[in-house]
Protein backbone atom coordinates (compact mmCIF):
# COMPACT_ATOMS: atom_id res chain seq x y z
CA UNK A 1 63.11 -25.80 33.66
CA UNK A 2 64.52 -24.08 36.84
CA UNK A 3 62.20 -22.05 36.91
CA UNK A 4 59.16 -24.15 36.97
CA UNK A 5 61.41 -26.64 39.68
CA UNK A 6 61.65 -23.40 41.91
CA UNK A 7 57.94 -23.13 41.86
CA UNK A 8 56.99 -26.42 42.41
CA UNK A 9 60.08 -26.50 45.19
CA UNK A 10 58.16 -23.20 47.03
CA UNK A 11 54.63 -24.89 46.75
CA UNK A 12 55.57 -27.69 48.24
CA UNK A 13 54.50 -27.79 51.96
CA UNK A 14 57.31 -27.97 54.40
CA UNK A 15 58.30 -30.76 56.34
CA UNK A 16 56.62 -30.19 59.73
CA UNK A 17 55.08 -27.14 61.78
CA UNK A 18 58.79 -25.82 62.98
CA UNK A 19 58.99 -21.91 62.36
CA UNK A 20 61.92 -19.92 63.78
CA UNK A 21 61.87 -15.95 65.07
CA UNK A 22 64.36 -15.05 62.24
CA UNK A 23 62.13 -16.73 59.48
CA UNK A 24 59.29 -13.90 60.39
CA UNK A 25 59.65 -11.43 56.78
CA UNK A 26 57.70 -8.05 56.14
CA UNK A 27 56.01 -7.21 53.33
CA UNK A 28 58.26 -4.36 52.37
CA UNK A 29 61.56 -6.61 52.08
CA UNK A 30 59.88 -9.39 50.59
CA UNK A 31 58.75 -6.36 47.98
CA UNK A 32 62.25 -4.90 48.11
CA UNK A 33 63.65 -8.48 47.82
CA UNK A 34 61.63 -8.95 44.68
CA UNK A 35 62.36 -5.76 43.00
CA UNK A 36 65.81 -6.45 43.32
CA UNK A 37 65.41 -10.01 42.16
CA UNK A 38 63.66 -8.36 39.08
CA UNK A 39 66.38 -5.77 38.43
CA UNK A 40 68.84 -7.96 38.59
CA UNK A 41 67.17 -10.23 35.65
CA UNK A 42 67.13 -7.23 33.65
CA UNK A 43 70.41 -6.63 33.70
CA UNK A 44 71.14 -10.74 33.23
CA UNK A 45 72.04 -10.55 29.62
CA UNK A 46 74.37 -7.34 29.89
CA UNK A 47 76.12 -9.44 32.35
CA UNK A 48 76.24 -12.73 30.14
CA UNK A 49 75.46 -12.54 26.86
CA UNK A 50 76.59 -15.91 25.27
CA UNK A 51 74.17 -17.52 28.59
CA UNK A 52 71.04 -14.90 27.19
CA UNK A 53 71.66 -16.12 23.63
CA UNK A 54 71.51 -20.05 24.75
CA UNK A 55 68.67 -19.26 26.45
CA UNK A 56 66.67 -17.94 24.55
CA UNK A 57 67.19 -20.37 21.39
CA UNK A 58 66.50 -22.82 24.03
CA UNK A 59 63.14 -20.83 25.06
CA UNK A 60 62.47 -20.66 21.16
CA UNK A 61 62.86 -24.52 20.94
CA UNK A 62 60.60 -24.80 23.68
CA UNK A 63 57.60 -22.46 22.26
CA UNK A 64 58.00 -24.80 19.23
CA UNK A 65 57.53 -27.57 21.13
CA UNK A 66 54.61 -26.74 23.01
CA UNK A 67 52.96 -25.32 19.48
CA UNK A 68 53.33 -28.46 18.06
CA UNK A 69 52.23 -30.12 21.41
CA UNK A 70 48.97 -27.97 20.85
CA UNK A 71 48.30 -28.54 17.65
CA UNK A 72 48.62 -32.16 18.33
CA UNK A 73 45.81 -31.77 20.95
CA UNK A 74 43.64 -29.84 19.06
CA UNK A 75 44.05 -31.87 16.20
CA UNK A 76 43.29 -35.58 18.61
CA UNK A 77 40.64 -33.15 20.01
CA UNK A 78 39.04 -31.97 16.62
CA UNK A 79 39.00 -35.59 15.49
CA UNK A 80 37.42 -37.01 18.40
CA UNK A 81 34.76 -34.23 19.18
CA UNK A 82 34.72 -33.76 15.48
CA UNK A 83 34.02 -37.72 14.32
CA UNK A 84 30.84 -37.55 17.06
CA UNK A 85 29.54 -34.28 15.81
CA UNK A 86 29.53 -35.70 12.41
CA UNK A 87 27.98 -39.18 13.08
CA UNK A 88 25.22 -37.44 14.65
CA UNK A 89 24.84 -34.48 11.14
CA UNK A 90 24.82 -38.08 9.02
CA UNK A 91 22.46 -39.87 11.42
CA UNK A 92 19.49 -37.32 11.37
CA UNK A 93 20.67 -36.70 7.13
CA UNK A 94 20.32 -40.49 6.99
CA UNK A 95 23.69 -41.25 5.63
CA UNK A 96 26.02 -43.99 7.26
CA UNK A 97 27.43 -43.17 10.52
CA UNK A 98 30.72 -44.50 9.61
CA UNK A 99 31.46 -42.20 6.58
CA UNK A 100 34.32 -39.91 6.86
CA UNK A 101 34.12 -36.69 8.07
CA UNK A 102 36.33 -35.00 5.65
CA UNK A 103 33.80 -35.15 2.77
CA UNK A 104 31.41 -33.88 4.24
CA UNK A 105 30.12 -30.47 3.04
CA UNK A 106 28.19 -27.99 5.53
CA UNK A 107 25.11 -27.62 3.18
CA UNK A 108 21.96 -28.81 4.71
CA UNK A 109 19.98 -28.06 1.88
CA UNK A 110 18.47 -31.54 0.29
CA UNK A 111 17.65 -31.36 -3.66
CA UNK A 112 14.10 -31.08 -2.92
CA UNK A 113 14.88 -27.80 -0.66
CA UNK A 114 16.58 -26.62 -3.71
CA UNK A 115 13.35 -26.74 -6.15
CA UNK A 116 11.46 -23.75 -6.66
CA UNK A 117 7.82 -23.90 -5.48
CA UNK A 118 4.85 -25.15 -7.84
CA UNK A 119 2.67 -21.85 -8.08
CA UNK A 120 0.05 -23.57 -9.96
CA UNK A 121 -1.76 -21.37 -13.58
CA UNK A 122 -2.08 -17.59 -12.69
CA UNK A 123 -5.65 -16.61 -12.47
CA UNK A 124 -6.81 -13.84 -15.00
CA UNK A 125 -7.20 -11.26 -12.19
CA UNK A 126 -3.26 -12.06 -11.77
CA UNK A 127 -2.71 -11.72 -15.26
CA UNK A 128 -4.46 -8.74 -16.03
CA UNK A 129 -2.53 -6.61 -12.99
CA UNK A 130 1.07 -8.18 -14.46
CA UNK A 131 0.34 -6.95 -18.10
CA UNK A 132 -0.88 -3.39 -16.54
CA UNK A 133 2.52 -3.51 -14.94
């Protein structure tokens, strides 16, 4: 949570057009400044171990959280995009718009798809060659 208050704290814009000589920075210290600021993380839970531990049950809570958080959206997400998807499959099928999405199977095929084509009597030149056969 600090850290996401320390970015929102930097990107806010500052409170009027004042600048000083001595706020003037390179690039190399603020690079320095930042490598440091990295090394010195690295070495965090060396320094405090019982603070690394709390820390990072606390991050663990927190990427539960936000899973469950997701899968919450995705699910309010799936049902909403999902319900209009499905009225539209049941309105050119010709079913009820209304009917639940959960039963519904992905076959397209109607029973008459399903029949196998009328081929009509074979013609003695066509039974002839399949006897030969």
């Amino acid at each position: 949570m600090m850290f996401w208050l320390t970015v929102v704290l930097i990107l806010l814009p500052s409170g009027g057009s004042q600048t000083s000589s001595n706020a003037a920075v390179s690039a190399g210290d603020a690079f320095s400044a930042a490598k440091a600021t990295v090394d010195d993380a690295r070495s965090f839970c060396n320094r405090q171990p019982d603070a690394c531990i709390v820390g990072s049950q606390a991050a663990l809570v927190l990427g539960h959280r936000a899973q469950a958080g997701a899968k919450m959206l995705y699910e309010y997400l799936n049902e909403y995009w999902g319900a209009a998807q499905s009225d539209a499959v049941n309105a050119v099928r010709g079913k009820s718009a209304g009917q639940s999405s959960s039963g519904i199977s992905r076959d397209t095929l109607i029973p008459a798809d399903r029949l196998v084509a009328w081929r009509g009597p074979r013609s003695q030149k066509e039974a002839r060659l399949g006897r030969s056969q």
